[in-house]
C-alpha atoms as a PDB file:
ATOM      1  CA  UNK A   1     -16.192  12.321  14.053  1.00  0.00           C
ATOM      2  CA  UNK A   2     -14.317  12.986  17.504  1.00  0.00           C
ATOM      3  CA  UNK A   3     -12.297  15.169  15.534  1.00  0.00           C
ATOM      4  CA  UNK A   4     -14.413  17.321  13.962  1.00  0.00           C
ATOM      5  CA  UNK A   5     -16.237  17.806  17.384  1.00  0.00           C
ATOM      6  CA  UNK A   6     -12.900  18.713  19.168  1.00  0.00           C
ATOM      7  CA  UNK A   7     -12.222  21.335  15.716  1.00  0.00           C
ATOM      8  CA  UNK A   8     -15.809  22.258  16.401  1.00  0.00           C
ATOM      9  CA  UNK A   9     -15.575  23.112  20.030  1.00  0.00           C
ATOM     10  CA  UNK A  10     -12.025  24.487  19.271  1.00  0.00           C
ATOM     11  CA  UNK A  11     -13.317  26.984  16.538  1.00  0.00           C
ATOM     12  CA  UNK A  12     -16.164  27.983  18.760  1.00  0.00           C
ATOM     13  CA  UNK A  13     -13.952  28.797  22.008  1.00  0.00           C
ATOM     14  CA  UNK A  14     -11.455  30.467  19.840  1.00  0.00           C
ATOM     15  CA  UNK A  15     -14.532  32.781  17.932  1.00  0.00           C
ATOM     16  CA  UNK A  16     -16.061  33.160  22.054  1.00  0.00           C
ATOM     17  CA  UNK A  17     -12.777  34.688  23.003  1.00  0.00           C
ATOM     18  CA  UNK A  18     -12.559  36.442  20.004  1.00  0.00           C
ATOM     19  CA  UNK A  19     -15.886  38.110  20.452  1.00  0.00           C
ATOM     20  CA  UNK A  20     -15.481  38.553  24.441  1.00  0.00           C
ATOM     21  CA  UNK A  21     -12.423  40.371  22.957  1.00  0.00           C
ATOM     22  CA  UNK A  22     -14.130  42.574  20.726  1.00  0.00           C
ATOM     23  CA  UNK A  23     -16.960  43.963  23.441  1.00  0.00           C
ATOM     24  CA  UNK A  24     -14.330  44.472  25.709  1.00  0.00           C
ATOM     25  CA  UNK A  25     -12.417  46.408  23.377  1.00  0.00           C
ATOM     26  CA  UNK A  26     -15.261  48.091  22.068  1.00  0.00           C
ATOM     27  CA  UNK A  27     -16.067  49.285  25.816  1.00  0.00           C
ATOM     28  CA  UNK A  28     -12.843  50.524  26.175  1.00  0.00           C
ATOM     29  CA  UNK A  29     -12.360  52.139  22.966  1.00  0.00           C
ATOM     30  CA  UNK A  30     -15.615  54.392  23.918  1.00  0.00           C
ATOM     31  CA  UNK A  31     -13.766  55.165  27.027  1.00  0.00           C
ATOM     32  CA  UNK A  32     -10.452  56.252  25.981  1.00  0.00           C
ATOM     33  CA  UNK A  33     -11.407  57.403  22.280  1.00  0.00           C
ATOM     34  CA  UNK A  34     -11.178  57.827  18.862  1.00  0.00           C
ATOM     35  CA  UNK A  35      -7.469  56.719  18.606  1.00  0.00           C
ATOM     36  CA  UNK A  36      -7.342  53.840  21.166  1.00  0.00           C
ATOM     37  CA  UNK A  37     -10.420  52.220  19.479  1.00  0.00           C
ATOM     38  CA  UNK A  38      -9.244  51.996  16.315  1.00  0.00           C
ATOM     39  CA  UNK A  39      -6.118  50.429  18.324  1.00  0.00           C
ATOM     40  CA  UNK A  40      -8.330  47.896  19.554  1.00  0.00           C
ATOM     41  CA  UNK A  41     -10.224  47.441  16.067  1.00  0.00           C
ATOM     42  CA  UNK A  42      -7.332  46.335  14.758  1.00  0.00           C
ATOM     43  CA  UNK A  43      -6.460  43.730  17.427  1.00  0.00           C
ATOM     44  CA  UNK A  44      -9.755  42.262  16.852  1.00  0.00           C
ATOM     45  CA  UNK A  45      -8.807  41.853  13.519  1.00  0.00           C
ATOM     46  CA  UNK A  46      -5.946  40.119  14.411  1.00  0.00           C
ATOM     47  CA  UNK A  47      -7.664  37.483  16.567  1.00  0.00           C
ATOM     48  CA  UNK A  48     -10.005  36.791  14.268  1.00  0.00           C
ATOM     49  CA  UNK A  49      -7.356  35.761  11.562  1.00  0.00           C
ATOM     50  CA  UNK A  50      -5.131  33.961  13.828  1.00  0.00           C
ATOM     51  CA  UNK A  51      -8.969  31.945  15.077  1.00  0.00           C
ATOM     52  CA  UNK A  52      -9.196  31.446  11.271  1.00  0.00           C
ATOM     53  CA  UNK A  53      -5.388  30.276  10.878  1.00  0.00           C
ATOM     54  CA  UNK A  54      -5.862  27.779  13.775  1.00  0.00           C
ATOM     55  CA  UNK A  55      -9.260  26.170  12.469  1.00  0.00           C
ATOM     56  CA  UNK A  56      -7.610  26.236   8.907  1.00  0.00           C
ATOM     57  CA  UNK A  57      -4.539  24.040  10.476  1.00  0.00           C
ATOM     58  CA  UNK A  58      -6.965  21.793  12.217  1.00  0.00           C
ATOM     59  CA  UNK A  59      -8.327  20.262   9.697  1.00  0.00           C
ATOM     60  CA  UNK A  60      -8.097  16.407   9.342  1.00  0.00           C
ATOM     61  CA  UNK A  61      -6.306  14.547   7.174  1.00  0.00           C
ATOM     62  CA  UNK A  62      -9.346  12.902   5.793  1.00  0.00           C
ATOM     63  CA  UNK A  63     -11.084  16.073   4.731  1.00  0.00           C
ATOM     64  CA  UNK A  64      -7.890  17.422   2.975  1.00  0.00           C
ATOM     65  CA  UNK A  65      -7.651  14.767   0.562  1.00  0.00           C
ATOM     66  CA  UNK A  66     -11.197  14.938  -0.353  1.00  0.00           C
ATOM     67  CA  UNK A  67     -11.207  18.437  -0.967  1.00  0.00           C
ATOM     68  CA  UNK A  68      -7.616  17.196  -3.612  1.00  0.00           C
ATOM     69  CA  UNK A  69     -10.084  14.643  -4.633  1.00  0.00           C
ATOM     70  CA  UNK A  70     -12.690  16.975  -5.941  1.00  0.00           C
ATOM     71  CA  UNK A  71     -10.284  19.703  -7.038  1.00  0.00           C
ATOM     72  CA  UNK A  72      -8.063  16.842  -9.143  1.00  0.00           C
ATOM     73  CA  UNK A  73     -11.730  15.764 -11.220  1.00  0.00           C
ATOM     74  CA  UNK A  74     -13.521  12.636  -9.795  1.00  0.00           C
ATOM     75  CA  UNK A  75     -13.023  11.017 -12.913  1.00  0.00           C
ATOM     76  CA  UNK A  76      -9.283  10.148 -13.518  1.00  0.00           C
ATOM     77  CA  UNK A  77      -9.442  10.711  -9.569  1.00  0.00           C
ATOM     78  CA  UNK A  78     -11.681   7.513  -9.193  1.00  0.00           C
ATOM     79  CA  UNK A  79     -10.188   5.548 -11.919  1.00  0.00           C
ATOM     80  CA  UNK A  80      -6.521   5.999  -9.843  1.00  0.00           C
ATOM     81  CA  UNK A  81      -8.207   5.018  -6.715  1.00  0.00           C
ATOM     82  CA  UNK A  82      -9.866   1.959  -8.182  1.00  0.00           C
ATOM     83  CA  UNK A  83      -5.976   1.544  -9.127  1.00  0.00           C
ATOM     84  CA  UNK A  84      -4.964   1.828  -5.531  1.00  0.00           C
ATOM     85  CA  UNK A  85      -7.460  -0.281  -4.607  1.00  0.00           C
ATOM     86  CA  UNK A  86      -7.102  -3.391  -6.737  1.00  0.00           C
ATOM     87  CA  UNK A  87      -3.741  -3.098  -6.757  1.00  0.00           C
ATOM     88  CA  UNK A  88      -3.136  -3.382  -2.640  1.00  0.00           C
ATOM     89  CA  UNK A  89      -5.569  -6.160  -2.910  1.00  0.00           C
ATOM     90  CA  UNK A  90      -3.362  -8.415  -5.006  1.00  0.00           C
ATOM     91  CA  UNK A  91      -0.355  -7.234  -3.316  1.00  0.00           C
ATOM     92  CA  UNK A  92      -2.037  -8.081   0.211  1.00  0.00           C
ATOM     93  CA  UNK A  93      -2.941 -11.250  -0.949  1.00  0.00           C
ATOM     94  CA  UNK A  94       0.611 -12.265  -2.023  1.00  0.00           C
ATOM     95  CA  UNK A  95       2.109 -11.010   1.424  1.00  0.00           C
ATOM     96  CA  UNK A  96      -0.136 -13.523   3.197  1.00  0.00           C
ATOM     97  CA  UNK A  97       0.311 -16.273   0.868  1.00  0.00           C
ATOM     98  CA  UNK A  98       3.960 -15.736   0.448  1.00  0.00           C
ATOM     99  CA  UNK A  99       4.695 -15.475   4.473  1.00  0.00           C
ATOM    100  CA  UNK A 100       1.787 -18.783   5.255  1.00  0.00           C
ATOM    101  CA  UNK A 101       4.113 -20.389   2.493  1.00  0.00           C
ATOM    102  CA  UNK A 102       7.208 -19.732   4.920  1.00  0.00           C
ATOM    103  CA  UNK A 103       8.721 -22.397   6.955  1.00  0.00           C
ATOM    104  CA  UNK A 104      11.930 -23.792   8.740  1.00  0.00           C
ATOM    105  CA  UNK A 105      12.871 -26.192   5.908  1.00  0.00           C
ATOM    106  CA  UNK A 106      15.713 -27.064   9.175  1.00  0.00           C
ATOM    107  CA  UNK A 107      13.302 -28.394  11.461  1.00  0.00           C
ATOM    108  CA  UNK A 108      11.389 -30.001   8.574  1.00  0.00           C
ATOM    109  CA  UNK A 109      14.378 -31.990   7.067  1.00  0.00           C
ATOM    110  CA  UNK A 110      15.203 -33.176  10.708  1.00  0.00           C
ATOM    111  CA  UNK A 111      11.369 -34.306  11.351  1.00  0.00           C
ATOM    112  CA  UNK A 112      11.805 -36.199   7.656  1.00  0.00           C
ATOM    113  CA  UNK A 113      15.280 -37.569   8.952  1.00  0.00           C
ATOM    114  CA  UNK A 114      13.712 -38.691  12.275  1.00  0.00           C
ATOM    115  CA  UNK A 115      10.410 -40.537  10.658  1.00  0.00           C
ATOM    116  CA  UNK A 116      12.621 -42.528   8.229  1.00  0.00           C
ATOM    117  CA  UNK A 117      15.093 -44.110  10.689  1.00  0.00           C
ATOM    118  CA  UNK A 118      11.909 -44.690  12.967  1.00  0.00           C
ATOM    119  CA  UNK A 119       9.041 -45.772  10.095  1.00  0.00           C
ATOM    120  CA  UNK A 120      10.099 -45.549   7.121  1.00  0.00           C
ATOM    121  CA  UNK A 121       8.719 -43.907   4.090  1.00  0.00           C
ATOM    122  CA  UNK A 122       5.316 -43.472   5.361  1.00  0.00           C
ATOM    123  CA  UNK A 123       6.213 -41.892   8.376  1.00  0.00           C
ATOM    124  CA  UNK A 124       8.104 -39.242   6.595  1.00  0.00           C
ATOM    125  CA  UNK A 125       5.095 -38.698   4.384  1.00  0.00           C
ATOM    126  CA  UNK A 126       2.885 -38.200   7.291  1.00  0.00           C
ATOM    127  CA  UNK A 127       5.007 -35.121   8.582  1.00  0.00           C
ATOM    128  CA  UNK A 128       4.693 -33.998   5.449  1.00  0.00           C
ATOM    129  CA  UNK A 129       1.404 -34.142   5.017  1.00  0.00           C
ATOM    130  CA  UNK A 130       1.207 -32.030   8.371  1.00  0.00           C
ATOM    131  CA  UNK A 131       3.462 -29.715   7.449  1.00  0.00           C
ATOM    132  CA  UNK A 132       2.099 -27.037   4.959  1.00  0.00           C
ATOM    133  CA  UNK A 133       3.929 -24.888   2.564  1.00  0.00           C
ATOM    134  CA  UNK A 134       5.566 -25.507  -0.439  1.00  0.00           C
ATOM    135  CA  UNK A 135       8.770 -27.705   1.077  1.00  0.00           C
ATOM    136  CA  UNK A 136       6.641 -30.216   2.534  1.00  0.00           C
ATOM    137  CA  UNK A 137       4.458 -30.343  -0.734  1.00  0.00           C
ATOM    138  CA  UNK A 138       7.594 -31.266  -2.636  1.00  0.00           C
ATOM    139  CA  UNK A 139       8.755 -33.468  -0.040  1.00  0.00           C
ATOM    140  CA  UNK A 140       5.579 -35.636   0.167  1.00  0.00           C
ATOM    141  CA  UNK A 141       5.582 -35.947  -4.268  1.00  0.00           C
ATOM    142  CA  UNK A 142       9.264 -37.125  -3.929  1.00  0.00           C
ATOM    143  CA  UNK A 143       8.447 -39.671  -0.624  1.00  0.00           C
ATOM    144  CA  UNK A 144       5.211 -41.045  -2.717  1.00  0.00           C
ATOM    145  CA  UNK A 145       7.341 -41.871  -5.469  1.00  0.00           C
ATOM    146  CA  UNK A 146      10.598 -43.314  -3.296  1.00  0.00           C
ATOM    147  CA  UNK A 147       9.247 -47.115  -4.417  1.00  0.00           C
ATOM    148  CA  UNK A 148      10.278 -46.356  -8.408  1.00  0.00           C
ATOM    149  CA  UNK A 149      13.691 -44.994  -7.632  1.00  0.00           C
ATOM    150  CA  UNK A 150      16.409 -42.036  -6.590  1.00  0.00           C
ATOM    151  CA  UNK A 151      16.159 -40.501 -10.293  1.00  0.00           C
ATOM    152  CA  UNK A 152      12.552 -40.675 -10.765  1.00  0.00           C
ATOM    153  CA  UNK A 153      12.331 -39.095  -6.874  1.00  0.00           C
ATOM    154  CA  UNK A 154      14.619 -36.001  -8.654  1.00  0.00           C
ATOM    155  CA  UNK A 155      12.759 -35.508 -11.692  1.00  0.00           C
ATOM    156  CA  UNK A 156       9.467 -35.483  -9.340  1.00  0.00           C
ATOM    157  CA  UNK A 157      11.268 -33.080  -6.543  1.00  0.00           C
ATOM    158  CA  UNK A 158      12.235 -30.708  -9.940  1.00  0.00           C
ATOM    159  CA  UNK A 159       8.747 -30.467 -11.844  1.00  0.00           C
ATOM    160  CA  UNK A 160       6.690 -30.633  -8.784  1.00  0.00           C
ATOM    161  CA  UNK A 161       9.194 -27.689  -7.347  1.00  0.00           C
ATOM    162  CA  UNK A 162       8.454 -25.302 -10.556  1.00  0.00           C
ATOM    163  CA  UNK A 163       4.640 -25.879  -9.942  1.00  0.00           C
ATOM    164  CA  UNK A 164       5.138 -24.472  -6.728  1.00  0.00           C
ATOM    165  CA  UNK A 165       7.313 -21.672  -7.670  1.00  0.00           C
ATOM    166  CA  UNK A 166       4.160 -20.654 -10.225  1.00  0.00           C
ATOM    167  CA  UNK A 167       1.968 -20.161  -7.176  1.00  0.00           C
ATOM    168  CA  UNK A 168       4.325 -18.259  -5.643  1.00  0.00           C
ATOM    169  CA  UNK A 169       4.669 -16.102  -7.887  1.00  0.00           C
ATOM    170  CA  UNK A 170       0.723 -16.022  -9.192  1.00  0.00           C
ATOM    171  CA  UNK A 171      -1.167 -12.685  -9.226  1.00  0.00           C
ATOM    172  CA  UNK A 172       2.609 -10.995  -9.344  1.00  0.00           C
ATOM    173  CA  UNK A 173       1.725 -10.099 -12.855  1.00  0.00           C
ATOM    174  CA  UNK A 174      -1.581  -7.695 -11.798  1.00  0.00           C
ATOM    175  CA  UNK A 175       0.406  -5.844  -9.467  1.00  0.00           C
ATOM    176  CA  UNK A 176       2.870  -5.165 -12.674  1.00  0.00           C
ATOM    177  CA  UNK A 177       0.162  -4.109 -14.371  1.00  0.00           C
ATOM    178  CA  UNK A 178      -1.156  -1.465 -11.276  1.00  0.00           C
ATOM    179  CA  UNK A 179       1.908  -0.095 -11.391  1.00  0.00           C
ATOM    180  CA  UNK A 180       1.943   0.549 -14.978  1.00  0.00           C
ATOM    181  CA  UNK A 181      -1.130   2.314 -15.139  1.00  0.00           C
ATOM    182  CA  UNK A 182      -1.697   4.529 -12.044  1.00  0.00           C
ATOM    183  CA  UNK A 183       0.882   7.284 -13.431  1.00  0.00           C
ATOM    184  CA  UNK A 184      -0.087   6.187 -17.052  1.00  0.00           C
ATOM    185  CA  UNK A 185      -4.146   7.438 -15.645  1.00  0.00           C
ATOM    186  CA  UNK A 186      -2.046  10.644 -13.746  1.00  0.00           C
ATOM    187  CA  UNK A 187      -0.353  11.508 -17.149  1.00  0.00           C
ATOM    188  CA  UNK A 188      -3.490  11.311 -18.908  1.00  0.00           C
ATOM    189  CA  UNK A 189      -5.273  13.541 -16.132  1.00  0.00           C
ATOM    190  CA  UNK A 190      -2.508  15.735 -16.793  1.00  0.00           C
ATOM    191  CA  UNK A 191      -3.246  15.605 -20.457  1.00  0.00           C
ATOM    192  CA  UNK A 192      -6.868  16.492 -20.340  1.00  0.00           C
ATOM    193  CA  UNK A 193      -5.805  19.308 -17.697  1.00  0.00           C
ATOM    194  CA  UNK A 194      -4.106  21.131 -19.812  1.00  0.00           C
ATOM    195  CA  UNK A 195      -6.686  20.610 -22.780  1.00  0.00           C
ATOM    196  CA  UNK A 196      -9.064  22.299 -20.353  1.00  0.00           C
ATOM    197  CA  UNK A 197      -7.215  25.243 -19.378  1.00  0.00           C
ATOM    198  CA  UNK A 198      -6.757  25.825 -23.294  1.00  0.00           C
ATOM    199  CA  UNK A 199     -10.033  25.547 -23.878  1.00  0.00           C
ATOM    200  CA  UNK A 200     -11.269  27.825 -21.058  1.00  0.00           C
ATOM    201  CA  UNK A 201      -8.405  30.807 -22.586  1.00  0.00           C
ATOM    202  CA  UNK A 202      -9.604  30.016 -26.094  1.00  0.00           C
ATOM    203  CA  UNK A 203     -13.460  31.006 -24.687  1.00  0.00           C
ATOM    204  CA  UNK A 204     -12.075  33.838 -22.743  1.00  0.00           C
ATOM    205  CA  UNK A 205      -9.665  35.276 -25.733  1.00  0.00           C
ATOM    206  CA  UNK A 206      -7.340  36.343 -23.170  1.00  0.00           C
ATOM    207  CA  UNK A 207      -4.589  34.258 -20.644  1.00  0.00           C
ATOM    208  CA  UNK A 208      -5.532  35.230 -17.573  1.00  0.00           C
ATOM    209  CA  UNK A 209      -3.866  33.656 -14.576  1.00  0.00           C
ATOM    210  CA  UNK A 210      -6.457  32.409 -12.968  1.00  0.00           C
ATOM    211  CA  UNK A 211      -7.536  29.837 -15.610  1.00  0.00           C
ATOM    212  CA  UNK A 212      -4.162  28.562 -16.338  1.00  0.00           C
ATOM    213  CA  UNK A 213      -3.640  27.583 -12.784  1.00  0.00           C
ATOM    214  CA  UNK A 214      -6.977  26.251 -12.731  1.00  0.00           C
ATOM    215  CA  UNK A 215      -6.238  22.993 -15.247  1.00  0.00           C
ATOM    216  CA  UNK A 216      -2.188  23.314 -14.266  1.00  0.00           C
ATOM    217  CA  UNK A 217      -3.813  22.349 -10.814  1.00  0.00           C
ATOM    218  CA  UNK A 218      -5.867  19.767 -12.229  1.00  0.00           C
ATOM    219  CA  UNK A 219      -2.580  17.996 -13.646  1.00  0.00           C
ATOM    220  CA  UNK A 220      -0.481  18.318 -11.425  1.00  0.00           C
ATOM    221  CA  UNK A 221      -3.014  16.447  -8.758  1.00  0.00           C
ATOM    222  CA  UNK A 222      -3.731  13.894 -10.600  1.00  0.00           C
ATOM    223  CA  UNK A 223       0.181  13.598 -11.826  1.00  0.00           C
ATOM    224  CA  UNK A 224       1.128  13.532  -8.675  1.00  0.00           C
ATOM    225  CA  UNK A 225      -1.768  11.183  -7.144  1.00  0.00           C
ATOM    226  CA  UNK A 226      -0.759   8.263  -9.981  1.00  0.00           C
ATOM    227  CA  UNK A 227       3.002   8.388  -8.645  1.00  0.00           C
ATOM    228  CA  UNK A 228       2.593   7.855  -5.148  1.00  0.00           C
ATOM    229  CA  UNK A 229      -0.040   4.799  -6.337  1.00  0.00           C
ATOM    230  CA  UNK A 230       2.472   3.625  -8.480  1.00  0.00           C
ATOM    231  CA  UNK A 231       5.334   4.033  -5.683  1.00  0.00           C
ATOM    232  CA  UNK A 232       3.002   2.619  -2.750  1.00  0.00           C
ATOM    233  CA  UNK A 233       2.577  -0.960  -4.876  1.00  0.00           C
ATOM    234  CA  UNK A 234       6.030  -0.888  -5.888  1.00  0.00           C
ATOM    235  CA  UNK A 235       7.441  -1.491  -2.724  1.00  0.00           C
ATOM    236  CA  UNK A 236       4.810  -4.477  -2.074  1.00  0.00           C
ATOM    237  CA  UNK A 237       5.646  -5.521  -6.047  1.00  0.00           C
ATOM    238  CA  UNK A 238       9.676  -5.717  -4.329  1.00  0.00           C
ATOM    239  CA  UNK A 239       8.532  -7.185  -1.018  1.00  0.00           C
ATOM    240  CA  UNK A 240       7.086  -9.987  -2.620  1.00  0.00           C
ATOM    241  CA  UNK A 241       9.682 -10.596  -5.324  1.00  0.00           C
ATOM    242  CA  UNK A 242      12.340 -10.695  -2.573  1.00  0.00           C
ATOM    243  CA  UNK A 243      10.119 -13.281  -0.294  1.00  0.00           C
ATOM    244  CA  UNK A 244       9.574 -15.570  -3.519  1.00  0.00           C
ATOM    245  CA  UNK A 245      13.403 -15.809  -3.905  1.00  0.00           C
ATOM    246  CA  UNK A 246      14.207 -16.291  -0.794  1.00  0.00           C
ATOM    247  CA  UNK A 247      11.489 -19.462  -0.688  1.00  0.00           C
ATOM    248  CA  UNK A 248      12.851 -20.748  -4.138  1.00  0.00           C
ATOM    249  CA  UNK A 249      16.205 -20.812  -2.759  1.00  0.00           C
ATOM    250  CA  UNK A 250      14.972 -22.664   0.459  1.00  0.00           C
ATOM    251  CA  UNK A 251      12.602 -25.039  -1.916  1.00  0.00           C
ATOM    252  CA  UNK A 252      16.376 -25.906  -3.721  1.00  0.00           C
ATOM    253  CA  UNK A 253      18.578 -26.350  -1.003  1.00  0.00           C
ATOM    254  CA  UNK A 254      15.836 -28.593   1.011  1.00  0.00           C
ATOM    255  CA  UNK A 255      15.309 -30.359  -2.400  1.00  0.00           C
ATOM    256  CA  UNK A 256      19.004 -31.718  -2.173  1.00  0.00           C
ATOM    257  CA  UNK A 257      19.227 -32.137   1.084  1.00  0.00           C
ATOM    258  CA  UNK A 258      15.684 -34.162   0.520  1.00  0.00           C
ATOM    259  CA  UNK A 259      17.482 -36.284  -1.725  1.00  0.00           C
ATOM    260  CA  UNK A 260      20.714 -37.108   0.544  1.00  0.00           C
ATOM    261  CA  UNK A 261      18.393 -38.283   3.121  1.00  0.00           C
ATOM    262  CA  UNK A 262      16.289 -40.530   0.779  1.00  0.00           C
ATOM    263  CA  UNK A 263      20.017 -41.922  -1.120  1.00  0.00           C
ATOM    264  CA  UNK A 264      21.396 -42.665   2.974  1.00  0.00           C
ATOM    265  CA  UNK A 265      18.305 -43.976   4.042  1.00  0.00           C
ATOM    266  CA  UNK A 266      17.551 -46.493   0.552  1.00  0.00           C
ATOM    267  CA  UNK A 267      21.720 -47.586   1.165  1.00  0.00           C
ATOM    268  CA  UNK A 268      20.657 -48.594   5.045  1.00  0.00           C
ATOM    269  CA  UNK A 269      17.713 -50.863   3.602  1.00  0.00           C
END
């Protein structure tokens, strides 16, 4: 809204001007004549388009892509936002998940270290317990089970490890989809864009210019909207594939150093 009042009061001052310009001009023109005020006509002319140029380039962002909104059909238009929309929502989702999920498996496999050589088993689990994200979840399933032995400890650490790496990677499969489909919805506004501008030459029994670049318009907007949908969740799609390997990797390398610890620590007892 503070924008449009600051292109409002801009668009008036510059029309003032332009009109304080004209009388003056007009006053002089029916001083000096004939020639000089059709001089003068023509610089009014001239302020008025470059008033008009100005207010044209100060329009907002926002109201620009409404008016390629309307002019791209609100129907595939709406369908490509509702993309957008559900879309970022999953891919939002996983960022937070995926970066609450991240932790310094370091300091957590020296806190583990610590509470066994000061109490035991249990104390371990308690950091654990304390500790969220996925390491610490697989740490605490392999501490519970430290009383039945080192190899049932591993198989635990290994299945509990691909649960974990199945919520990390859970809703991945929507965004997928998102992508898929916003070009898919463009293509398909192109489609029925073309169809249209057919249609209205077929009426008219004659190609006239005007209605050809009427439904090329129409496809090429919505063509056009569908990629940079489809590009915008790609990069999240990649940000979160990248952050799930990267915490797989750490849930591995903490598993065997997890199981070191507990091997050392069962050959002091």
């Amino acid at each position: 809204m503070k924008r449009l009042f600051a292109l409002i009061a801009v668009f008036g001052m510059l029309l003032f001007m332009a009109s304080n310009v004209a009388f003056a001009q007009e006053d002089e023109a029916a001083a000096t004549g004939p020639a000089v005020q059709e001089e003068q006509v023509d610089m009014t002319a001239d302020a008025e388009e470059q008033a008009a140029a100005t207010a044209e380039e100060g329009k907002s962002l926002h109201s620009q892509l409404k008016q390629k909104f309307i002019e791209g059909g609100p129907t595939f238009m709406t369908f490509v936002l509702i993309t957008l929309i559900l879309g970022l929502a999953f891919a939002i989702e996983r960022v937070l998940y995926l970066n609450l999920a991240t932790s310094n498996t370091k300091k957590l496999l020296a806190n583990v270290e610590e509470a066994l050589e000061s109490g035991g088993v249990e104390a371990a689990k308690d950091v654990c317990r304390n500790t969220r994200g996925p390491v610490a979840s697989i740490f605490y399933q392999g501490l519970d089970r430290f009383d039945h032995g080192i190899d049932v400890v591993e198989k635990t650490v290994i299945s509990y490890g691909s649960v974990q790496a199945g919520l990390l990677e859970k809703g991945l499969s929507w965004i997928a989809l998102f992508i898929a489909l916003a070009p898919m919805l463009g293509f398909m506004g192109t489609v029925i864009g073309m169809i249209s501008a057919f249609d209205a030459i077929e009426i008219a029994g004659d190609i006239s210019p005007s209605l050809v670049a009427g439904g090329i318009k129409v496809a090429l907007i919505t063509t056009v909207t569908g990629l940079i949908v489809a590009i915008i969740l790609q990069i999240f799609y990649n940000y979160c594939v990248a952050k799930i390997d990267s915490i797989i990797n750490n849930m591995e390398d903490a598993s065997i150093s997890l199981l070191d610890l507990l091997v050392k620590h069962n050959l002091k007892k």
